[in-house]
Every structure is written in C-alpha cells, then in structure tokens.
C-alpha atoms as a PDB file:
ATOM      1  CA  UNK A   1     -40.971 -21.823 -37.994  1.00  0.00           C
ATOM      2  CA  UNK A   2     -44.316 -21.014 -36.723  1.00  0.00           C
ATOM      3  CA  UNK A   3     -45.783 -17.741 -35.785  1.00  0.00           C
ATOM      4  CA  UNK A   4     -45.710 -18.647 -32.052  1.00  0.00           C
ATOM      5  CA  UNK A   5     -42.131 -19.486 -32.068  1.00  0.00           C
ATOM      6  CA  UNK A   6     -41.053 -16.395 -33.371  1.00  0.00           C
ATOM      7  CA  UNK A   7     -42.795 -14.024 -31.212  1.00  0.00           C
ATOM      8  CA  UNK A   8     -41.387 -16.204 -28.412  1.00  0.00           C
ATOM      9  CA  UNK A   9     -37.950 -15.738 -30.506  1.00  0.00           C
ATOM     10  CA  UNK A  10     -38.552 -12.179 -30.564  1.00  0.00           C
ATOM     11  CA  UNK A  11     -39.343 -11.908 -26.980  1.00  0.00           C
ATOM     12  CA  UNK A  12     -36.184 -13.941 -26.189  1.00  0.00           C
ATOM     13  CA  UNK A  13     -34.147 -11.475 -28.845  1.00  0.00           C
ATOM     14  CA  UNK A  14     -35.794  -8.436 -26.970  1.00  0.00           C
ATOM     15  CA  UNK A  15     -35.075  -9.571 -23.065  1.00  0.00           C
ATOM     16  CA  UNK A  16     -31.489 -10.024 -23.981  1.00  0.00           C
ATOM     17  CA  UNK A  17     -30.875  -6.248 -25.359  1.00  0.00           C
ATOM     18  CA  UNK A  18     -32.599  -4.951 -22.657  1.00  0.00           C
ATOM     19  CA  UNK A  19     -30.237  -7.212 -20.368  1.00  0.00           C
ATOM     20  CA  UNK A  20     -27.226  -5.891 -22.543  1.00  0.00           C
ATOM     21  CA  UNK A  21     -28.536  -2.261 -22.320  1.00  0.00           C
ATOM     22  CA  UNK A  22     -28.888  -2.735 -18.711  1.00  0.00           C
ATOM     23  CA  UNK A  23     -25.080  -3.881 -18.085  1.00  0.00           C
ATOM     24  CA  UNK A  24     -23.862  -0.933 -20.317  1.00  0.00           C
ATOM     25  CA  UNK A  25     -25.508   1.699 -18.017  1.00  0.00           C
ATOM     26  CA  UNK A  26     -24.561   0.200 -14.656  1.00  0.00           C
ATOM     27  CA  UNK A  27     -20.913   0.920 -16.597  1.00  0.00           C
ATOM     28  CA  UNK A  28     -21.291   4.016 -17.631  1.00  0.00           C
ATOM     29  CA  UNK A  29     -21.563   4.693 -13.881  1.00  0.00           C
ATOM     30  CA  UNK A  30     -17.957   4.059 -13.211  1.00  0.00           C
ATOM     31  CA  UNK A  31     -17.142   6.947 -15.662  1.00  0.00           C
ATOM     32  CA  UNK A  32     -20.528   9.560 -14.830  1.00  0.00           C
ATOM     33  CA  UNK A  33     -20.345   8.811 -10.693  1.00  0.00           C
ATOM     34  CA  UNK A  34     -17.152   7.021  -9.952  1.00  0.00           C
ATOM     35  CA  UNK A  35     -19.582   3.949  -9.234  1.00  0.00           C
ATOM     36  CA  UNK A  36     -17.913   0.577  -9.658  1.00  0.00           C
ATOM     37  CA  UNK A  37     -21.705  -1.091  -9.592  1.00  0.00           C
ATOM     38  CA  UNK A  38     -21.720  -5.091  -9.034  1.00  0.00           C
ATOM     39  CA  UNK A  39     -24.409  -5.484 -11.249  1.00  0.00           C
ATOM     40  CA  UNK A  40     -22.170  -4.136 -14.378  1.00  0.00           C
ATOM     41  CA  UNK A  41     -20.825  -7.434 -14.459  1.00  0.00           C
ATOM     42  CA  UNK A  42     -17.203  -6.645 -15.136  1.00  0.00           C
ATOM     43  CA  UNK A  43     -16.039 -10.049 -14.085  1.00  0.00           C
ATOM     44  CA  UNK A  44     -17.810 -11.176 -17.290  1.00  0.00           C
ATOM     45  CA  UNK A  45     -16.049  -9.162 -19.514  1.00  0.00           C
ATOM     46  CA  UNK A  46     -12.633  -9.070 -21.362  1.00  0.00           C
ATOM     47  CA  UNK A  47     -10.176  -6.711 -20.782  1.00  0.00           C
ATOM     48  CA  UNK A  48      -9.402  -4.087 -22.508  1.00  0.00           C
ATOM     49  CA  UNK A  49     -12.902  -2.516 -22.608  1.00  0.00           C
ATOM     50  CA  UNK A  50     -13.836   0.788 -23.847  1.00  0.00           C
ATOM     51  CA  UNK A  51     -15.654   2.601 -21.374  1.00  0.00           C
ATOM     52  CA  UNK A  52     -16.595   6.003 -23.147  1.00  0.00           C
ATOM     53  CA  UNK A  53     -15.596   7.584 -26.238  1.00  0.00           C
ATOM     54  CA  UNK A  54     -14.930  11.395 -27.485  1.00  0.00           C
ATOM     55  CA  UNK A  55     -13.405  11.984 -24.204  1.00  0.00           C
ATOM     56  CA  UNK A  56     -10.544  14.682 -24.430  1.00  0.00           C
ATOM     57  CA  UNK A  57      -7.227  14.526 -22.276  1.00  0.00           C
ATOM     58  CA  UNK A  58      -8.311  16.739 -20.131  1.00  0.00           C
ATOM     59  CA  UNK A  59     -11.400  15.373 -19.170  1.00  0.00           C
ATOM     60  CA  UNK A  60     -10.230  12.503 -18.429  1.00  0.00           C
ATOM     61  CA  UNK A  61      -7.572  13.141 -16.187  1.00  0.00           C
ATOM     62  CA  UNK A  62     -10.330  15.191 -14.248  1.00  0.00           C
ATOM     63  CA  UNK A  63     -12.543  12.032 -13.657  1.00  0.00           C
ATOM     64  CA  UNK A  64      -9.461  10.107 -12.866  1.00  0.00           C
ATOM     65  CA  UNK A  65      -8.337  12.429 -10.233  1.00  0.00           C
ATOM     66  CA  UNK A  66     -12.246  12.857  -8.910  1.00  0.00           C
ATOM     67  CA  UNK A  67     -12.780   9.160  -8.819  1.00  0.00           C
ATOM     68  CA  UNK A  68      -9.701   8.350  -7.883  1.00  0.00           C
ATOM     69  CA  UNK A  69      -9.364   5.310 -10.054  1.00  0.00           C
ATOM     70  CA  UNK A  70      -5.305   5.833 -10.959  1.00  0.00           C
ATOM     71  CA  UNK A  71      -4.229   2.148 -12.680  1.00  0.00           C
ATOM     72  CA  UNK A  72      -7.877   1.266 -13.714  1.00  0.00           C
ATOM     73  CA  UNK A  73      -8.020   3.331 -16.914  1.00  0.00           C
ATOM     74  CA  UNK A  74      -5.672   4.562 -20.266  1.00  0.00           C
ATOM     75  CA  UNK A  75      -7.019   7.336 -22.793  1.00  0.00           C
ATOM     76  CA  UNK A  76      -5.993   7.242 -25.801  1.00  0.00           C
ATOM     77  CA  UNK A  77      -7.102   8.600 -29.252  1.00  0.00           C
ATOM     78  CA  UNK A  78     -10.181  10.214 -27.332  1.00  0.00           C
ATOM     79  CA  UNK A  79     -11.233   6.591 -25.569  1.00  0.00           C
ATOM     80  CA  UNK A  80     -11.148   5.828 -21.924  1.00  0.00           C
ATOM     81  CA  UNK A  81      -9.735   2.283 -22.148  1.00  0.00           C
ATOM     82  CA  UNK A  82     -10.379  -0.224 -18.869  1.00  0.00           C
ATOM     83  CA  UNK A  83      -7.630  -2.596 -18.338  1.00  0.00           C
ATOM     84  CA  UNK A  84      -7.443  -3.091 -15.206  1.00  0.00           C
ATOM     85  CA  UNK A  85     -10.331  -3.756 -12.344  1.00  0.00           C
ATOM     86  CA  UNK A  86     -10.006  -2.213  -9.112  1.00  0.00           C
ATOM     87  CA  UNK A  87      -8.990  -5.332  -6.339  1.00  0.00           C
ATOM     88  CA  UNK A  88      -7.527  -6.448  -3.381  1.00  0.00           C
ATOM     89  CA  UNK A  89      -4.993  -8.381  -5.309  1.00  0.00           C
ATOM     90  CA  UNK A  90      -4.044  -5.238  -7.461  1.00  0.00           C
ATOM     91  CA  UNK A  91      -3.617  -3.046  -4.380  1.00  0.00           C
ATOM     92  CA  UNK A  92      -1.468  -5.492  -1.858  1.00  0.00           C
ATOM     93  CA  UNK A  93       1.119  -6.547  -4.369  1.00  0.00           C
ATOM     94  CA  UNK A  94       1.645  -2.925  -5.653  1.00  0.00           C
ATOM     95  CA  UNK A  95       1.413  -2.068  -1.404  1.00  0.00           C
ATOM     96  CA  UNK A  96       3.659  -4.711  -0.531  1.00  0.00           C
ATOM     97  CA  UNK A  97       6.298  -4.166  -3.228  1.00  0.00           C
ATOM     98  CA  UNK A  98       6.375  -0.058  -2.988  1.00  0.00           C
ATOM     99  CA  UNK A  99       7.310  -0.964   0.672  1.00  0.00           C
ATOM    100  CA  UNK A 100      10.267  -3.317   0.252  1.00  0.00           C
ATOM    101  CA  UNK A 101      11.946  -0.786  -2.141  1.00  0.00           C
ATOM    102  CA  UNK A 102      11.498   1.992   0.459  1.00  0.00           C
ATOM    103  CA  UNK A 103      12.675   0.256   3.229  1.00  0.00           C
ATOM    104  CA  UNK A 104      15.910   0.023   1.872  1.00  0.00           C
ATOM    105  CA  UNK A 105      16.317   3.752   1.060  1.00  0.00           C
ATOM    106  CA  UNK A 106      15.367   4.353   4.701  1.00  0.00           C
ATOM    107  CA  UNK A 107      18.763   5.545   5.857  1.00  0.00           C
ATOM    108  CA  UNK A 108      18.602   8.563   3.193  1.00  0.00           C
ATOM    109  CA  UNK A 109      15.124   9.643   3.711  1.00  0.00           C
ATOM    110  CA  UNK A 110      14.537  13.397   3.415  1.00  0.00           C
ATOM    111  CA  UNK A 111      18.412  13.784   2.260  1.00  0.00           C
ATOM    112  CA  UNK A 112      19.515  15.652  -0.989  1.00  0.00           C
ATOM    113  CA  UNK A 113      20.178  11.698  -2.446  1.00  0.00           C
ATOM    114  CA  UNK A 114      15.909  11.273  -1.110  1.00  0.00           C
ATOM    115  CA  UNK A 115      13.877   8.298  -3.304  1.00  0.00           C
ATOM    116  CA  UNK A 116      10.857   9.603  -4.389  1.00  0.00           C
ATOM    117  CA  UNK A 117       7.900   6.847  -4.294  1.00  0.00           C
ATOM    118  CA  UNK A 118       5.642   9.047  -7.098  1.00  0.00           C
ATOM    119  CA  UNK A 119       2.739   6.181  -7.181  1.00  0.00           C
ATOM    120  CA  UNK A 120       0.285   6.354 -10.545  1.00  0.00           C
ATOM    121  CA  UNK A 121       2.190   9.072 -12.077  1.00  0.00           C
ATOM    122  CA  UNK A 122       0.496  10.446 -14.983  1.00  0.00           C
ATOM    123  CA  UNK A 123       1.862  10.984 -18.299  1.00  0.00           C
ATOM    124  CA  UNK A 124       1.342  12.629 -21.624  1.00  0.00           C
ATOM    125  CA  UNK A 125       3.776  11.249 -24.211  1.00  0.00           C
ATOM    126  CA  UNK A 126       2.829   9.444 -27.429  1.00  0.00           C
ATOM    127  CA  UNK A 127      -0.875  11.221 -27.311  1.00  0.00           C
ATOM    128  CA  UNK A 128      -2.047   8.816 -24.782  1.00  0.00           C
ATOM    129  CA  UNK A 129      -2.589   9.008 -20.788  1.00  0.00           C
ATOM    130  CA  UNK A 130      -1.113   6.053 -19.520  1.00  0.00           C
ATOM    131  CA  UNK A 131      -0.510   5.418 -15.597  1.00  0.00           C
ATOM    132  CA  UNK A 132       2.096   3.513 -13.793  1.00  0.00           C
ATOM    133  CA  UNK A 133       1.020   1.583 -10.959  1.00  0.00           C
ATOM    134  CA  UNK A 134       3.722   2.935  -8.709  1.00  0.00           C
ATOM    135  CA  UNK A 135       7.159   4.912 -10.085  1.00  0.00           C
ATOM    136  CA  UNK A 136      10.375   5.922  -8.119  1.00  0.00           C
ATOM    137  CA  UNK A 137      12.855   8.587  -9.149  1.00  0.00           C
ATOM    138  CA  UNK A 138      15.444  10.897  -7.160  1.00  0.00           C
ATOM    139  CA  UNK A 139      15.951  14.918  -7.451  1.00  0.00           C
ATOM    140  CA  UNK A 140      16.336  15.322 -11.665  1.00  0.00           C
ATOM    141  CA  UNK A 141      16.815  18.280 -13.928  1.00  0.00           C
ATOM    142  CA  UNK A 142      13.718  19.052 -16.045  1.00  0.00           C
ATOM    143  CA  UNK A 143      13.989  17.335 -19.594  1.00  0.00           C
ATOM    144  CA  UNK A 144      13.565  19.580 -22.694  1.00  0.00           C
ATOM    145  CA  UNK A 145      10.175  20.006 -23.913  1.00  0.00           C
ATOM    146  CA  UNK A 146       8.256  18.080 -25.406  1.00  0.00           C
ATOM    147  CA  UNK A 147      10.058  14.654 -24.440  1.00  0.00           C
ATOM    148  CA  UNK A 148       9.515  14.992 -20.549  1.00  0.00           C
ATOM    149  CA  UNK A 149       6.673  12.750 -19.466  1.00  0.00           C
ATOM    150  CA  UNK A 150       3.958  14.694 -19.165  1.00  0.00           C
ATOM    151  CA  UNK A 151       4.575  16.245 -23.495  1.00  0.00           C
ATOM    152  CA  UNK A 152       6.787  19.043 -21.518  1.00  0.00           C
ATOM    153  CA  UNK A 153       9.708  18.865 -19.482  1.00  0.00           C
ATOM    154  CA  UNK A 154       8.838  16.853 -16.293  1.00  0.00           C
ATOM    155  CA  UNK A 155      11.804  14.044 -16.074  1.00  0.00           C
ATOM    156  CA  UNK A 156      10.563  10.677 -16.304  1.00  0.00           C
ATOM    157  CA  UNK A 157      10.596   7.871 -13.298  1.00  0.00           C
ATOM    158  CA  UNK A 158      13.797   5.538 -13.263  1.00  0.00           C
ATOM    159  CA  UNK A 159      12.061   2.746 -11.681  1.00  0.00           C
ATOM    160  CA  UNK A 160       8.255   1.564 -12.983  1.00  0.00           C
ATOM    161  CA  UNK A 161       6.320  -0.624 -11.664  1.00  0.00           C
ATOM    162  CA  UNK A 162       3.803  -3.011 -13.677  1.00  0.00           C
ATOM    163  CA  UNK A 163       0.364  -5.000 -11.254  1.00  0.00           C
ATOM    164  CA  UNK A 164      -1.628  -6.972 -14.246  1.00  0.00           C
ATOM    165  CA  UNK A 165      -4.425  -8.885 -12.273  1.00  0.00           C
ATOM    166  CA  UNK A 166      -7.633  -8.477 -14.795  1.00  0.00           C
ATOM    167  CA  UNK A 167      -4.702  -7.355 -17.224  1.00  0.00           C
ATOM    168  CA  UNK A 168      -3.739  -9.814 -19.508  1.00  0.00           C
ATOM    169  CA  UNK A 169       0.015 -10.466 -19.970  1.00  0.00           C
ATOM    170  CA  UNK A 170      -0.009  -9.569 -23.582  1.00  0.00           C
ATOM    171  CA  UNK A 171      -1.719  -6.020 -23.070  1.00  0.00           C
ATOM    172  CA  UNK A 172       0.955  -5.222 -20.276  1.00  0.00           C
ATOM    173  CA  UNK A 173       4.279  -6.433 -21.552  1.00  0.00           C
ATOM    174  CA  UNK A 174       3.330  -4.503 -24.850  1.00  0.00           C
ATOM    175  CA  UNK A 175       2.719  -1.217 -23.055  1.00  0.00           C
ATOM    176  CA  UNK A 176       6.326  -1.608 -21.129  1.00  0.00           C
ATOM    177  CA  UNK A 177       8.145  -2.344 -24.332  1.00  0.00           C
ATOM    178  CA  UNK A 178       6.023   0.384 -27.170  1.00  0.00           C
ATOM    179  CA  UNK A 179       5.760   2.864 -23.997  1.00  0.00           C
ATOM    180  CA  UNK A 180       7.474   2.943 -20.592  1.00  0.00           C
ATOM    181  CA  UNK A 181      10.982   1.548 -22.471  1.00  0.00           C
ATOM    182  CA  UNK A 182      10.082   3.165 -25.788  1.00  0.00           C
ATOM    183  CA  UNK A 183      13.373   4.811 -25.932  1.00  0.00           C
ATOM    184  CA  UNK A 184      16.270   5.616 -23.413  1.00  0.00           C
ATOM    185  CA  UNK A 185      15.547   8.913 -22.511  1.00  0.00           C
ATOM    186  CA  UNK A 186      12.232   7.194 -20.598  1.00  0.00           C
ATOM    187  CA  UNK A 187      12.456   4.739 -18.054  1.00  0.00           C
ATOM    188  CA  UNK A 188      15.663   2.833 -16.504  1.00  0.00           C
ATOM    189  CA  UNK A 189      13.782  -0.482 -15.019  1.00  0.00           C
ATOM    190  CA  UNK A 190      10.196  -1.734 -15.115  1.00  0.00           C
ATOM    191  CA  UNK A 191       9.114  -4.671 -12.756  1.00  0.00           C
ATOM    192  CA  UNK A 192       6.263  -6.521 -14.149  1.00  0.00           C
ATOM    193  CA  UNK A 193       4.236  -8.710 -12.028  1.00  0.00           C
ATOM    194  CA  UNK A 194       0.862 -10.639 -13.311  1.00  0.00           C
ATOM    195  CA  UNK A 195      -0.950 -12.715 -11.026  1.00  0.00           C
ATOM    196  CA  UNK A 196      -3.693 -15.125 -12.760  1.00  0.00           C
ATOM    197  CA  UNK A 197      -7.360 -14.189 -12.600  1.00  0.00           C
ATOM    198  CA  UNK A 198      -9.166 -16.182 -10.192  1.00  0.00           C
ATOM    199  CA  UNK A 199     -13.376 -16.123  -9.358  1.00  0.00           C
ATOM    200  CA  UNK A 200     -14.215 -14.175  -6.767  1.00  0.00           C
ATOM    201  CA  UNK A 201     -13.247 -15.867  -2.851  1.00  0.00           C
ATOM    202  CA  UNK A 202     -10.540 -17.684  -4.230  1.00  0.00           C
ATOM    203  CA  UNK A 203      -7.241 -16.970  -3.682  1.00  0.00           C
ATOM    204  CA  UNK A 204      -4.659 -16.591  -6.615  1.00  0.00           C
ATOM    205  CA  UNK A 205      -2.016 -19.117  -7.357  1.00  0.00           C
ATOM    206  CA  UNK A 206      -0.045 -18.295 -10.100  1.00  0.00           C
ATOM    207  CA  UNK A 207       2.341 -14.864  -9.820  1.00  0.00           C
ATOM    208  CA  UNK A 208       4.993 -14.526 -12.686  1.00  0.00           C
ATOM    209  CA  UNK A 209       7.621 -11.755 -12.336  1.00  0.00           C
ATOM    210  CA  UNK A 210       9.861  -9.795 -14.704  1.00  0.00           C
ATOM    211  CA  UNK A 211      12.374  -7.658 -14.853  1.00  0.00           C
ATOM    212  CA  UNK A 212      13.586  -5.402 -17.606  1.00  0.00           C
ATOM    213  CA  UNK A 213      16.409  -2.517 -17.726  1.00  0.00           C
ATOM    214  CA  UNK A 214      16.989  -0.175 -20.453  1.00  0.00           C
ATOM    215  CA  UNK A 215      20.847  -0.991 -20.490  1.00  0.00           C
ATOM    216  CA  UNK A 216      19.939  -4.457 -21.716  1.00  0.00           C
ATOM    217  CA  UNK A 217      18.836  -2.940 -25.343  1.00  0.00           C
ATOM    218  CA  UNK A 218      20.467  -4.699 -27.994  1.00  0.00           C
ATOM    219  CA  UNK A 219      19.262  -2.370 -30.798  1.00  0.00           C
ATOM    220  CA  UNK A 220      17.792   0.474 -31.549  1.00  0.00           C
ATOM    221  CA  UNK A 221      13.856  -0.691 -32.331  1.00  0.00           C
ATOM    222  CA  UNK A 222      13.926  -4.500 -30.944  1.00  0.00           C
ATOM    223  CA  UNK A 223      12.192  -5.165 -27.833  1.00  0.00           C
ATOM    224  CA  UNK A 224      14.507  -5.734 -24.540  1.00  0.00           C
ATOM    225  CA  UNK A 225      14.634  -9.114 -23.374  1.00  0.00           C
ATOM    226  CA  UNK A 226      13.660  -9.472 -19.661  1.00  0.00           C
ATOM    227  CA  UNK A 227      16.996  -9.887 -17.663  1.00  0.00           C
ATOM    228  CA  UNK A 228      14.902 -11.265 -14.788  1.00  0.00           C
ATOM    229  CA  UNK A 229      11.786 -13.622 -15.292  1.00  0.00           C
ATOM    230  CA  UNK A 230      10.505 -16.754 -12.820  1.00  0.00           C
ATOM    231  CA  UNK A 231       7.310 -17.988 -11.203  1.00  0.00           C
ATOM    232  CA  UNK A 232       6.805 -17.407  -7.658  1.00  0.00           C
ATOM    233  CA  UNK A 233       3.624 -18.577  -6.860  1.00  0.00           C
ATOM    234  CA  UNK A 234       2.028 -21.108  -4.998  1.00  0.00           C
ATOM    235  CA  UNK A 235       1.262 -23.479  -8.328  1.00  0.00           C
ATOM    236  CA  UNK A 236       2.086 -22.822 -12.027  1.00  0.00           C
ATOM    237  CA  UNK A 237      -0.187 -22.870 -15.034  1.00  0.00           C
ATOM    238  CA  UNK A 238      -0.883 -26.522 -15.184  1.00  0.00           C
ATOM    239  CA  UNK A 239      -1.691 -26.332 -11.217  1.00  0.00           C
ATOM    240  CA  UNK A 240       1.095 -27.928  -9.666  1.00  0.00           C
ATOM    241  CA  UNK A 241       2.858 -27.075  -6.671  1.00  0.00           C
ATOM    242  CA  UNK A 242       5.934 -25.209  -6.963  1.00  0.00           C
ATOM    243  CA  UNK A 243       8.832 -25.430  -4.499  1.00  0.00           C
ATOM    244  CA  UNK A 244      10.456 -22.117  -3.941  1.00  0.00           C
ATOM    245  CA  UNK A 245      13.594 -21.559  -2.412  1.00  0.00           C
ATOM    246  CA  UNK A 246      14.656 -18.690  -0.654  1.00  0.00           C
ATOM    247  CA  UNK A 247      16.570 -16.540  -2.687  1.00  0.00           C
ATOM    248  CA  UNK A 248      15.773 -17.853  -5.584  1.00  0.00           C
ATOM    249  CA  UNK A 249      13.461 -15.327  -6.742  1.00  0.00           C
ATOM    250  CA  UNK A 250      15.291 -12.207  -6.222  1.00  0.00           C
ATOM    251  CA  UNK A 251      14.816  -8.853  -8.546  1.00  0.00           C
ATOM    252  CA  UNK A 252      17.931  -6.946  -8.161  1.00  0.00           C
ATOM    253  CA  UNK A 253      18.365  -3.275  -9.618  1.00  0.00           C
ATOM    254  CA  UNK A 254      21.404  -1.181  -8.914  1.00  0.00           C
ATOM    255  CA  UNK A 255      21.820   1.982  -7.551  1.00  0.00           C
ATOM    256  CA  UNK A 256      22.731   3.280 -10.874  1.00  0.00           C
ATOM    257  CA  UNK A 257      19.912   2.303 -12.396  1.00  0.00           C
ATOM    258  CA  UNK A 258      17.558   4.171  -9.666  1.00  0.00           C
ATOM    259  CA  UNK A 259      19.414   7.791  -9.582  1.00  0.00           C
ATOM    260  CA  UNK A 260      20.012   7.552 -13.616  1.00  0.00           C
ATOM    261  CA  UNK A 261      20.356  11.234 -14.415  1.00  0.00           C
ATOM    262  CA  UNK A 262      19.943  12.960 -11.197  1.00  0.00           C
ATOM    263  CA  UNK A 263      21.609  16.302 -10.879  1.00  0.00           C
ATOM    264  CA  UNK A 264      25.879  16.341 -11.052  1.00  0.00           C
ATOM    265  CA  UNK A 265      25.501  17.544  -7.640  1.00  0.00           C
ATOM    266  CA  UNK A 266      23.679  14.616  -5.545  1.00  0.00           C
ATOM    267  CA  UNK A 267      26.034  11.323  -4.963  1.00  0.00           C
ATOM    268  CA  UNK A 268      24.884   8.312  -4.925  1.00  0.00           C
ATOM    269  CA  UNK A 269      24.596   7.083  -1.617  1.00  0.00           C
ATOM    270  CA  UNK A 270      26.429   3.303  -1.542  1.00  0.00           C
ATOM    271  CA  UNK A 271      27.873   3.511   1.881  1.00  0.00           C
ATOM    272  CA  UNK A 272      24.211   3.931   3.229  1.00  0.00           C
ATOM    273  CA  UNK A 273      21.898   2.378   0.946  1.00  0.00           C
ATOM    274  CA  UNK A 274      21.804  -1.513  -0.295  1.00  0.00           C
ATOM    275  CA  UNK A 275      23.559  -1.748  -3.930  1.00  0.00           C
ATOM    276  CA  UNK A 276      22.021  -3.514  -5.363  1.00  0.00           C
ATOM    277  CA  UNK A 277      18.453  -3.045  -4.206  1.00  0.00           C
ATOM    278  CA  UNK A 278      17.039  -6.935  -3.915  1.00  0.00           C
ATOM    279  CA  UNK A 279      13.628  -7.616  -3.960  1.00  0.00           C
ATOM    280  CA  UNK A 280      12.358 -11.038  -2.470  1.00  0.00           C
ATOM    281  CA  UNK A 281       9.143 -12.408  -4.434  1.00  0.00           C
ATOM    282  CA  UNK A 282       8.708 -15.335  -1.911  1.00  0.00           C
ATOM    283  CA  UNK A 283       8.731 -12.307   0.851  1.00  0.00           C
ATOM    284  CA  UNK A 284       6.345 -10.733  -0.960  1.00  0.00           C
ATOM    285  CA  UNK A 285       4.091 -14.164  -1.859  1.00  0.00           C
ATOM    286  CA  UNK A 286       3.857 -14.897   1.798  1.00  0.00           C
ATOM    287  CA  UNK A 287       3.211 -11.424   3.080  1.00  0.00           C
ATOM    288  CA  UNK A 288       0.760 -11.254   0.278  1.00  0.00           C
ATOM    289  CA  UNK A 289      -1.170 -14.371   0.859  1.00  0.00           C
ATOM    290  CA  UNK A 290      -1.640 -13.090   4.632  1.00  0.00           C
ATOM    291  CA  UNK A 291      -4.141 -11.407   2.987  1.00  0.00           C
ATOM    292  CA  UNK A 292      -6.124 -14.012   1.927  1.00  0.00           C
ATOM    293  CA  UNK A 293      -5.779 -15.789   4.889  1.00  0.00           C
ATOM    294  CA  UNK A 294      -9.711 -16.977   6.509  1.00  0.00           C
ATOM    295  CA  UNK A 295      -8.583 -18.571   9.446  1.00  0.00           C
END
C-alpha cells in the first residue's frame, strides 16, 4: 500500500471514531438530560444496549422517575440496560389494553373489591430494577420481607402486562419466565404482546399475543407454557394477509386469577364484574391502527 493510501486510510479510520464518539454522546443525553436526541441514532442499534455503567439502584430509579422514561430502561448488576425505545406503538397498545381491562371492573370502582391499574411498577427482587409496562392488583396483605416486590414486603401485581416493540421476543419472554413468573409467590398472569419493528412512517403489521398463568406450572423449575398464543395482525411474518375472525383472538383471565391473595375479608365480585375478563386483540388491532390512520 502506498503512503497516500494510508493517510487517506487513516483519515477514513479517524472520521469514523469521531462519528462513533459522536453517536455515544448524543446517548449519553438520554441518561445526563432525559434527552432522547434524533441524532443518537437508536433506530440503528440493537436492543439491549447498555446505556451507562457503575450506576447504583438508587440512582437509577431517580433518573427514571426525573425523566420519566418507566418501560425504556432495566438496571441490573450496576448497568442501565435499554430495551425498549420510547414510541407511539409502545404507548397505544399498552393505552388501549390498560383500558379494556378497566372497563370491565367499572361497576366496582372505588369499592373494597377496587382493581388497581399500578402502571410501570417498580421492583427490587433478584438485584435488578425491572419495570412492568402496566400491572393490576386488588387490596393485598403485605408479603414478608424480603420476597415482596420491591426486596421488602410490598405484595406483588396479579396481572402483568408485557409491550415489546424495539424489544425482541427472546429478551421479553425470558424476563416473564426467569422474573415476573419466577416462582408462585410473584405474579398470577402476564400478557405478552410484540409487535414487529417497522422504519419509521410505516405502520406495523405483525402483532403476536400470549398469555401465561402461574397455575399452568407443570414443575417446579420448567418454564410455563403459554395457555394463550395467536397472531392478530394485519399480515404474518412472511407478509401475508391474515383473516381474523371475531372472537377468535380472545385472552381470557378469571377473576381468580386477578384478586389471587387479596385479604379474607374482600369477595370477589362475580355478580358485578365479567368472569372471566376477555380481552379482544382484533378490538384492540383496529382501535390501534386508528392511530396510524393518514387519511
């Protein structure tokens, strides 16, 4: 190689660590100022991304409150992990969800039998600082320290949850089965929904949906098998259209499952309140896409 061509290499070389330098600061900003900056470039990157390191607990929660950027970031082992990008998708389906469960507990609002929507609640189990994107839970005794969720005695949600957008499927169906159903004195029910990444002004397609309850555990230390999964996009991964049916994607969780261990004293309110409590996806895919809609 000749002398010209490797200055010009080393040039090259040189631009693009000033260009990576460059992306890392307009980062940091999200975790100094609470700045989600365009020119970070986060669509470029893969999720999950380590945003700052030697971080404790404490701190963390702090900036999460300040910020408020609940369901965007995890801490664990001293690391503020991104796994999740703040987004329009993220926010209606958790929205739109949250409001078809409390719909149904309308006719018990502000009674002793009340459904708590809790939203990003924040833990401390398991040394780590993990969020839900929304929880639900009725009046329940305190648990006995350390095994409540937050490493002391508050009770944990019955009902969690799950949004993956810039999530990958992986990351979050391992954090509901080595955290949120760990073991049964955590949570009842998770709902997981992922909806596939798509560039910026399109409009997603693909929406998977599960549905897992503690009571389904066949053993101690194996994973629970989803009792609910389906598709309820518009296309699946292979981009064809799919042909939904109404009520054919339906989540239903019992009553039982959302006032697990609430105090002796409350009853469970059946003669008011749905049992079970159904939750339409295509209801939620339309209401959803509304959204997204141009024209």
């Amino acid at each position: 190689m000749s002398r010209a061509s490797s200055n010009v290499s080393a040039v090259c070389n040189e631009n693009v660590s000033s260009d990576a330098d460059e992306i890392v600061e307009f980062r940091s900003l999200w975790w100094e100022k609470g700045i989600f900056h365009p020119k970070a470039k986060w669509e470029e990157e893969k999720l999950p991304y380590t945003l700052v390191k030697s971080v404790s607990l404490e701190e963390y929660e702090l900036r999460v409150d300040k910020f408020n950027v609940h369901g965007c970031w995890d801490w664990k082992e001293n690391k503020v992990i991104v796994y999740e990008w703040p987004s329009k998708v993220h926010e209606t389906i958790i929205g739109e969800l949250t409001y078809q469960i409390l719909r149904q507990f309308d006719a018990i609002h502000g009674t002793p039998a009340h459904m708590s929507s809790m939203g990003a609640v924040r833990t401390r189990a398991d040394n780590t600082g993990h969020e839900s994107d929304a929880t639900f839970r009725p009046p329940k005794p305190p648990v006995r320290p350390p095994h409540g969720s937050d490493g002391e005695d508050e009770p944990w949600p019955n009902v969690v949850l799950e949004v993956a957008y810039s999530e990958s499927e992986g990351d979050v169906l391992k954090k509901v089965q080595q955290f949120w159903l760990k073991n049964p004195s955590r949570v009842h029910d998770v709902i997981v929904v992922k909806i596939d990444y798509v560039a910026p002004g399109e409009t997603p397609t693909r929406m998977q949906a599960w549905h897992f309850c503690v009571s389904d555990r066949t053993t101690r230390n194996a994973d629970i098998v989803a009792r609910t999964y389906f598709e309820f996009g518009t296309h699946d991964q292979n981009g064809r259209p799919l042909n939904i049916q109404q009520g054919t994607c339906v989540i239903n969780i019992n009553l039982d499952c959302f006032y697990h261990g609430t105090f002796p004293r409350i009853t469970i309110p059946r003669n008011q309140v749905p049992d079970p409590i159904q939750l339409d996806f295509l209801l939620l895919r339309n209401c959803f896409l509304r959204a997204f809609e141009k024209i």
